[in-house]
C-alpha atoms as a PDB file:
ATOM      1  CA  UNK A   1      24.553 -24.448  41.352  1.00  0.00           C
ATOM      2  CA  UNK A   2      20.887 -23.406  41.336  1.00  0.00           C
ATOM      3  CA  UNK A   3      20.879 -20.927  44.441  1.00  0.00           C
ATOM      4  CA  UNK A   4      24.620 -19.322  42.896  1.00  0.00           C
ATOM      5  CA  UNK A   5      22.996 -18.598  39.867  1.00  0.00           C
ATOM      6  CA  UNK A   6      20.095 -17.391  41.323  1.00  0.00           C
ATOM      7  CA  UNK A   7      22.257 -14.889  43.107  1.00  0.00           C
ATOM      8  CA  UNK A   8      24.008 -13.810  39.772  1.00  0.00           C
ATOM      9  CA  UNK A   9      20.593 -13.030  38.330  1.00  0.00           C
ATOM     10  CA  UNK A  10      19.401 -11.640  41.495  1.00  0.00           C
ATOM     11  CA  UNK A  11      22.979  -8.863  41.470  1.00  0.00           C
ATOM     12  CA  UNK A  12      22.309  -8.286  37.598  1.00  0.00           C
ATOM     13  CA  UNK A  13      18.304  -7.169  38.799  1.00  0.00           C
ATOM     14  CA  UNK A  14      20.166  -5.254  40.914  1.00  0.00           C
ATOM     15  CA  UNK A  15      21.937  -3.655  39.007  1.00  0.00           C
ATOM     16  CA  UNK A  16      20.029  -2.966  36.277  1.00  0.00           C
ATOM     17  CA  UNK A  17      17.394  -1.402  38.784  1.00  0.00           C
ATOM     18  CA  UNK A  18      20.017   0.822  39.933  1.00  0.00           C
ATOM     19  CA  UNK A  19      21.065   2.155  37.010  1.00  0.00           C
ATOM     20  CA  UNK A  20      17.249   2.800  35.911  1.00  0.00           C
ATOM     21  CA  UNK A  21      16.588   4.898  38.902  1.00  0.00           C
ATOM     22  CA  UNK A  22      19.086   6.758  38.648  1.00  0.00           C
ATOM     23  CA  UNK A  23      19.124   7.291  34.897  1.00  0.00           C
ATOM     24  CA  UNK A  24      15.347   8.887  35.694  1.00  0.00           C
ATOM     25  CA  UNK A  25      16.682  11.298  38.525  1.00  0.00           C
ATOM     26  CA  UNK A  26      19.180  12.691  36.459  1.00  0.00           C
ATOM     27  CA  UNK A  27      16.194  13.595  33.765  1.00  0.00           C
ATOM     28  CA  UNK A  28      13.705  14.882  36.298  1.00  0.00           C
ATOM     29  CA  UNK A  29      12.826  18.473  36.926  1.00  0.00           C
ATOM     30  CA  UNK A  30      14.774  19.852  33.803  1.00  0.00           C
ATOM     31  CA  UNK A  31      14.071  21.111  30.709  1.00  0.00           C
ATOM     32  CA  UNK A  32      15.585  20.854  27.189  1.00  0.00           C
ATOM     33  CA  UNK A  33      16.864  23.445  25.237  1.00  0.00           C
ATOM     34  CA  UNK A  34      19.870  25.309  23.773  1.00  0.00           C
ATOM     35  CA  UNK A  35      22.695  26.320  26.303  1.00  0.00           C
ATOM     36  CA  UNK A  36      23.500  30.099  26.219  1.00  0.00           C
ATOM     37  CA  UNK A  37      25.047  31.493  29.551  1.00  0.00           C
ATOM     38  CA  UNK A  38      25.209  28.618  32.180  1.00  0.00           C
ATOM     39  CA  UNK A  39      25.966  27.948  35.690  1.00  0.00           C
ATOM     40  CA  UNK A  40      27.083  24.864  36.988  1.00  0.00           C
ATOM     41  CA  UNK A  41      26.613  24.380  40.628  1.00  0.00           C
ATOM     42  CA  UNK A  42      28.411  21.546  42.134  1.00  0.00           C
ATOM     43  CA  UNK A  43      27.166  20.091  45.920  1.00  0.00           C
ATOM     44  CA  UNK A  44      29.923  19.439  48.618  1.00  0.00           C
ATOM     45  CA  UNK A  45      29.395  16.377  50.535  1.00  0.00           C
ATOM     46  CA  UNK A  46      30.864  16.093  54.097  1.00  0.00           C
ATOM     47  CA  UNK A  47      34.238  16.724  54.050  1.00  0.00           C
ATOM     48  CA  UNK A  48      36.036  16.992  57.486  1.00  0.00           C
ATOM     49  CA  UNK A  49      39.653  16.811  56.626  1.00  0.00           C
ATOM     50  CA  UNK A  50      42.286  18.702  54.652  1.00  0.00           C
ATOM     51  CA  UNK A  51      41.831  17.217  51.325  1.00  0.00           C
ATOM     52  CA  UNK A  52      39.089  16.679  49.403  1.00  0.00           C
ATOM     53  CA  UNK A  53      37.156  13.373  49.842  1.00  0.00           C
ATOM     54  CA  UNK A  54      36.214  10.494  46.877  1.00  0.00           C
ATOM     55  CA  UNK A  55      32.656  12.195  46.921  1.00  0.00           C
ATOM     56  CA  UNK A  56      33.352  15.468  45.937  1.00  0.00           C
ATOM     57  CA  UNK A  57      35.854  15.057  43.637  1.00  0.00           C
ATOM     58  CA  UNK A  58      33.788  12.652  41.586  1.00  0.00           C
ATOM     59  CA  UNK A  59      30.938  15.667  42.276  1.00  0.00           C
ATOM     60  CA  UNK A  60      33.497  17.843  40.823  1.00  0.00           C
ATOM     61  CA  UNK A  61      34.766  15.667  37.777  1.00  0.00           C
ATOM     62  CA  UNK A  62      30.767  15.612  36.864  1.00  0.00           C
ATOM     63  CA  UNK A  63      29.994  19.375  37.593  1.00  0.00           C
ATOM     64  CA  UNK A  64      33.144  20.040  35.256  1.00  0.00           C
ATOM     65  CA  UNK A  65      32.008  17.304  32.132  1.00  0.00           C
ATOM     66  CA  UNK A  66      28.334  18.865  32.171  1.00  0.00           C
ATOM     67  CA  UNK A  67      30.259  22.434  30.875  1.00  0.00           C
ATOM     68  CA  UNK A  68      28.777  22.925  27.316  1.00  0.00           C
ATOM     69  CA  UNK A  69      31.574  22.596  25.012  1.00  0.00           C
ATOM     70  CA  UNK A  70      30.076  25.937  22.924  1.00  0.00           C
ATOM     71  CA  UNK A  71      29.288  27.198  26.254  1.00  0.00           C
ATOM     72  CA  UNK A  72      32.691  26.634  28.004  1.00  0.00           C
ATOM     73  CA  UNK A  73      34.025  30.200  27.837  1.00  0.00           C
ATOM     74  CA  UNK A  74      31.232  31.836  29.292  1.00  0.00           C
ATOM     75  CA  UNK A  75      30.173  29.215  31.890  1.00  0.00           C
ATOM     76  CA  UNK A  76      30.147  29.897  35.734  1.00  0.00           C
ATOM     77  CA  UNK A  77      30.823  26.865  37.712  1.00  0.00           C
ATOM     78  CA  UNK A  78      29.485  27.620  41.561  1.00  0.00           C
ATOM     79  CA  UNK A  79      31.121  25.211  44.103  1.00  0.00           C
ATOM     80  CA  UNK A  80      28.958  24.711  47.240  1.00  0.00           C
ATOM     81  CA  UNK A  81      29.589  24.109  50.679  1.00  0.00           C
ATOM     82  CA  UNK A  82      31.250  25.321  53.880  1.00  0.00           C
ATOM     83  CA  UNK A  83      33.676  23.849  56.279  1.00  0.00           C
ATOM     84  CA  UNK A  84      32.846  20.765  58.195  1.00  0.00           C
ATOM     85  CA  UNK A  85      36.168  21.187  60.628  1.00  0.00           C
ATOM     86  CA  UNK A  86      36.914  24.273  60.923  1.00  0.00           C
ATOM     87  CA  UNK A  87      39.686  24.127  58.057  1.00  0.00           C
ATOM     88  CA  UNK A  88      39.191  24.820  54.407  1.00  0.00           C
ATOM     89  CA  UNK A  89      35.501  24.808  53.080  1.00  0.00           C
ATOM     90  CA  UNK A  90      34.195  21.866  50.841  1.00  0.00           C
ATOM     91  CA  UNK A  91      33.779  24.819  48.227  1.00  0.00           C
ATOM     92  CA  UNK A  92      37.544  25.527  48.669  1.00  0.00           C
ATOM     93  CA  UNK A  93      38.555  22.015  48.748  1.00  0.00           C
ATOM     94  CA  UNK A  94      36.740  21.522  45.054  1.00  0.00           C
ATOM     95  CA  UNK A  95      37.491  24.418  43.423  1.00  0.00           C
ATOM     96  CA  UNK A  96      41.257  23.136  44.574  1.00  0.00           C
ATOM     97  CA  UNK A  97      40.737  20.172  42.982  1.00  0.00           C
ATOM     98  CA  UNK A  98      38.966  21.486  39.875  1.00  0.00           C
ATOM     99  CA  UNK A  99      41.811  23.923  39.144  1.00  0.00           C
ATOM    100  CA  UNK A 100      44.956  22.430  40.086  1.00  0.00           C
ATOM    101  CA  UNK A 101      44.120  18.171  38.968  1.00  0.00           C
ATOM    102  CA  UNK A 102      41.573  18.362  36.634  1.00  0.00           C
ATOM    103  CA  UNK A 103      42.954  21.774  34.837  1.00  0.00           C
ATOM    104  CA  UNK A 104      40.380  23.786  34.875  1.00  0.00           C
ATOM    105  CA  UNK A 105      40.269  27.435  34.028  1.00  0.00           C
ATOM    106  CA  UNK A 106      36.900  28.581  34.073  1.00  0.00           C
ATOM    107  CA  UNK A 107      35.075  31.206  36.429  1.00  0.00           C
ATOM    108  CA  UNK A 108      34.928  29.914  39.378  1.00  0.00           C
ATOM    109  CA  UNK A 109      32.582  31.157  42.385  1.00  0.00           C
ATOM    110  CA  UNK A 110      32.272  29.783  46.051  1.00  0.00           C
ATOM    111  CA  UNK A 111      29.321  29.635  48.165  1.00  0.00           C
ATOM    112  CA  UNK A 112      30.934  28.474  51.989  1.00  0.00           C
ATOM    113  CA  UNK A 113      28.026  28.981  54.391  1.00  0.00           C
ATOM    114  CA  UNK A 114      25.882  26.020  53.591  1.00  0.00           C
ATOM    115  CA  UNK A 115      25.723  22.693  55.757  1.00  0.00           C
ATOM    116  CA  UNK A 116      22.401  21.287  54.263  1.00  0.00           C
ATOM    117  CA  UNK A 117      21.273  20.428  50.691  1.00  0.00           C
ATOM    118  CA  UNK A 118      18.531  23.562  51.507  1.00  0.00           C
ATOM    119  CA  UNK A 119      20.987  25.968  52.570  1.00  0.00           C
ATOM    120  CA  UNK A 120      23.106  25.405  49.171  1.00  0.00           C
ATOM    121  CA  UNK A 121      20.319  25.843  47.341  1.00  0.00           C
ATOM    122  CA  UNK A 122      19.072  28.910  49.237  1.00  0.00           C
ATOM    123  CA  UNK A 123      22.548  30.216  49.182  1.00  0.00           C
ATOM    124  CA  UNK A 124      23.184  29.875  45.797  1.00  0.00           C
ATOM    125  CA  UNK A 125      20.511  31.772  44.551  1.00  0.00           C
ATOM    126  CA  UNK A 126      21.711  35.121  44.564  1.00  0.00           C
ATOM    127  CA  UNK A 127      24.888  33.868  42.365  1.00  0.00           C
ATOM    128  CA  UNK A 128      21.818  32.397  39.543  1.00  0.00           C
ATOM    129  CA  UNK A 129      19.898  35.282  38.918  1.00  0.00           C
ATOM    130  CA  UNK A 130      21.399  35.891  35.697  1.00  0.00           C
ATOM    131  CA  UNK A 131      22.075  32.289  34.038  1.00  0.00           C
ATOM    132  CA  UNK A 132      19.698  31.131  30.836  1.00  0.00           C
ATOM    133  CA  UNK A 133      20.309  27.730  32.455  1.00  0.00           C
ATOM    134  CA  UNK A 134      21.315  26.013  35.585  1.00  0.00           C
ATOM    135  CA  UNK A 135      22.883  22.391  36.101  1.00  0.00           C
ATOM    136  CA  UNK A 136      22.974  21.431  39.606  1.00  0.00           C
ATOM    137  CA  UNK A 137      25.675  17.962  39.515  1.00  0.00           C
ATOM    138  CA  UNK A 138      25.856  15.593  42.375  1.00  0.00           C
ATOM    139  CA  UNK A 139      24.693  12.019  42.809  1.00  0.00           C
ATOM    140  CA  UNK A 140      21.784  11.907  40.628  1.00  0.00           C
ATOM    141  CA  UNK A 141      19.573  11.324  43.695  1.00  0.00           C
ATOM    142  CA  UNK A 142      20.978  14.208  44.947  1.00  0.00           C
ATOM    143  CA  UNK A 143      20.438  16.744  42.483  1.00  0.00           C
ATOM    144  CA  UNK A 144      17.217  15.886  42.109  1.00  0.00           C
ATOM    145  CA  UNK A 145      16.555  16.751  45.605  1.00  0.00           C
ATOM    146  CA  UNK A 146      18.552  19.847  45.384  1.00  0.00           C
ATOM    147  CA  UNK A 147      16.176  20.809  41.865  1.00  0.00           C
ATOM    148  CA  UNK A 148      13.327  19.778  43.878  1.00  0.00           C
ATOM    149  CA  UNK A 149      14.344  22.379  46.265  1.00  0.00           C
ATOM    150  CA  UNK A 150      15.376  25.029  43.766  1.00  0.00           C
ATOM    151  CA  UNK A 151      11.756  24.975  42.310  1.00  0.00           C
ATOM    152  CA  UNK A 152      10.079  25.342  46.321  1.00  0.00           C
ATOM    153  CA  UNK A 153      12.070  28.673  47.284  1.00  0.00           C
ATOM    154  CA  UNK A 154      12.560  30.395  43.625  1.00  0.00           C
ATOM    155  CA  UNK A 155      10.319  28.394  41.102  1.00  0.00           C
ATOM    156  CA  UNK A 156      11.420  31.005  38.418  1.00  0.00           C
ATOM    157  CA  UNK A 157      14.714  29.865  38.278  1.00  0.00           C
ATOM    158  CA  UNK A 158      13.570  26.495  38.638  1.00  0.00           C
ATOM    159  CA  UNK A 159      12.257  26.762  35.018  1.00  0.00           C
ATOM    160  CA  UNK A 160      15.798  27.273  33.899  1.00  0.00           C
ATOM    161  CA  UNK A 161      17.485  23.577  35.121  1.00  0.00           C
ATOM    162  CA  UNK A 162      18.682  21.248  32.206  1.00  0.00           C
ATOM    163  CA  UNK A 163      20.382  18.419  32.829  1.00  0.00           C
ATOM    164  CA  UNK A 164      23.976  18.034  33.781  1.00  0.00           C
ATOM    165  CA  UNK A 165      26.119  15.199  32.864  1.00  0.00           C
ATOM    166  CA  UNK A 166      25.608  13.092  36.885  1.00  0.00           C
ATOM    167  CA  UNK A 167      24.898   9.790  35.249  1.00  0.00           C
ATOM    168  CA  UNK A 168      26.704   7.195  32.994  1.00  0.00           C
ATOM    169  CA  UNK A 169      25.844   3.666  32.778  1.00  0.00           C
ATOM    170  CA  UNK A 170      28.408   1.618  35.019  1.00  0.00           C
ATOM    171  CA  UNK A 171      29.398   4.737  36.804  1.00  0.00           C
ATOM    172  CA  UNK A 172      29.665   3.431  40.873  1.00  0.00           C
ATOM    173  CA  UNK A 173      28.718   0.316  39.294  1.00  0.00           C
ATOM    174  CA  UNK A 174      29.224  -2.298  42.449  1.00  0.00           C
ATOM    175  CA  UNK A 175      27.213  -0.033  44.737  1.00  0.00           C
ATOM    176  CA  UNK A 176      25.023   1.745  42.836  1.00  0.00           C
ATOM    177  CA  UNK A 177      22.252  -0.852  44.313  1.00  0.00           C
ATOM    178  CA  UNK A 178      23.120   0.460  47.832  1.00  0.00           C
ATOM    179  CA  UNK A 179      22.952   4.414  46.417  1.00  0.00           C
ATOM    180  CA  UNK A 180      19.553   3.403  44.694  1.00  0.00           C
ATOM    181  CA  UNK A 181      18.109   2.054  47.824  1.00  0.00           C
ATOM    182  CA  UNK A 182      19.895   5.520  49.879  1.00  0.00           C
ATOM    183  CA  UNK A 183      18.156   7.597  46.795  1.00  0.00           C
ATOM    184  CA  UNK A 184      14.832   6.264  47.469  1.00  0.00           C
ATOM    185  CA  UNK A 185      15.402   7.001  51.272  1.00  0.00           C
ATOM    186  CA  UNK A 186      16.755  10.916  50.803  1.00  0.00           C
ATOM    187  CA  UNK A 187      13.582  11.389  48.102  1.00  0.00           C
ATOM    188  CA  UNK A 188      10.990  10.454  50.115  1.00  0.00           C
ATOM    189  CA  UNK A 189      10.123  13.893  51.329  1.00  0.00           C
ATOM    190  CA  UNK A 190       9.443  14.771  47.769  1.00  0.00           C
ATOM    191  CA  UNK A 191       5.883  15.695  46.454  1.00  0.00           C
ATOM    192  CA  UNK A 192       4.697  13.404  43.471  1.00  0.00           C
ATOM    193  CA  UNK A 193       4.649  15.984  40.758  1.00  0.00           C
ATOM    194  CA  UNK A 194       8.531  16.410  41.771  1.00  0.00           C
ATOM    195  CA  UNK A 195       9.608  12.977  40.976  1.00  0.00           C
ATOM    196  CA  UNK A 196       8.337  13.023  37.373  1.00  0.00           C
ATOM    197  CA  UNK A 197      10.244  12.378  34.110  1.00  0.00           C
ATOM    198  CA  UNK A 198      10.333  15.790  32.139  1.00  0.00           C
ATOM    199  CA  UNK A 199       7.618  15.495  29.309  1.00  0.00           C
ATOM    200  CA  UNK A 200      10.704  16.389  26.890  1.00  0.00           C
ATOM    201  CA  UNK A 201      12.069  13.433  28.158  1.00  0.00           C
ATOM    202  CA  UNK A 202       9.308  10.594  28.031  1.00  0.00           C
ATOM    203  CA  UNK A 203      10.212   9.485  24.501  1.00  0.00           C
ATOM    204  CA  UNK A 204      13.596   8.730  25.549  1.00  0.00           C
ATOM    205  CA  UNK A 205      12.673   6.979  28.606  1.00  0.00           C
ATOM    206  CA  UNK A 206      10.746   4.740  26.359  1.00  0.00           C
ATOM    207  CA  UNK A 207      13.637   3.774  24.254  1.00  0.00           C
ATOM    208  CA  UNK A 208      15.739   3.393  26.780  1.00  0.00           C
ATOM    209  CA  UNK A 209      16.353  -0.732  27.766  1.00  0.00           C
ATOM    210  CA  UNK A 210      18.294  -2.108  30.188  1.00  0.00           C
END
């Protein structure tokens, strides 16, 4: 009886770890502020066959929720990432989805060369010049790495990320522990002052109890 309920309470420090970590990803290396003209970009993740994998269209489902609703007009949504088979691109496959399942009917733009989280970012500059701000949604690991990246090669534009809407509390719930612990793995190439809460953010962080 002892060692099952140590277990429980050893899955529900699990869990709440998770869900800290990657509440504080999603809230690093972005700023607050009012949305004007925005650009979503949403990451592809490997997609080899003809439709689009569990991945990407949760990726897509989040890249499509963090649309401003007083910015939803004049929002660009950028999907990113080329083909893994030869077939259709993971920018195809998503915008696909994004139109014809989830409805929308936005401006859409696809960036099908990259194969790496650098490349999408590198990529994808050209297409950012002009946005106020920039959401980049994936896993919130992820994006962080991606903003991370975004601030190395065009620091500029870097200074225009907010925060797109990549986490929810229960979200992946049963293995968020696992994508914690694969987080923690993909950020370790990150410098410390990229894996720090925004200051605009710190007062929230304090409230926030799991």
């Amino acid at each position: 009886m002892r060692r099952g309920t140590g277990l429980a309470m050893a899955g529900v420090a699990a869990i709440a770890w998770s869900e800290w970590l990657n509440w504080r990803w999603s809230r690093t290396l972005v700023s607050n502020g009012e949305v004007a003209a925005e650009t979503v970009v949403v990451l592809g993740f490997r997609n080899p066959g003809s439709s689009v994998n569990l991945v990407n269209r949760w990726r897509v489902r989040a890249g499509i929720r963090s649309i401003a609703a007083d910015s939803a007009q004049g929002t660009r949504v950028i999907f990113s990432g080329g083909a893994t088979s030869g077939g259709d691109s993971e920018a195809q496959l998503m915008a696909c989805y994004a139109k014809s399942v989830l409805g929308f009917d936005g401006t859409v733009l696809l960036e099908e060369r990259s194969a790496t989280t650098w490349e999408n970012i590198t990529n994808v500059i050209p297409l950012l010049e002009g946005a106020d701000h920039i959401k980049i949604a994936s896993q919130p690991a992820h994006a962080l790495k991606a903003r991370a990246y975004l601030r190395r090669q065009r620091p500029d534009l870097a200074r225009r990320l907010v925060r797109a809407d990549d986490y929810r509390p229960g979200e992946w719930l049963v293995v968020k522990p696992l994508l914690a612990v694969y987080g923690l793995w993909t950020l370790r190439g990150l410098k410390a002052d990229e894996r720090e809460i925004s200051l605009g953010l710190k007062a929230d962080e304090r409230r926030i109890s799991l």
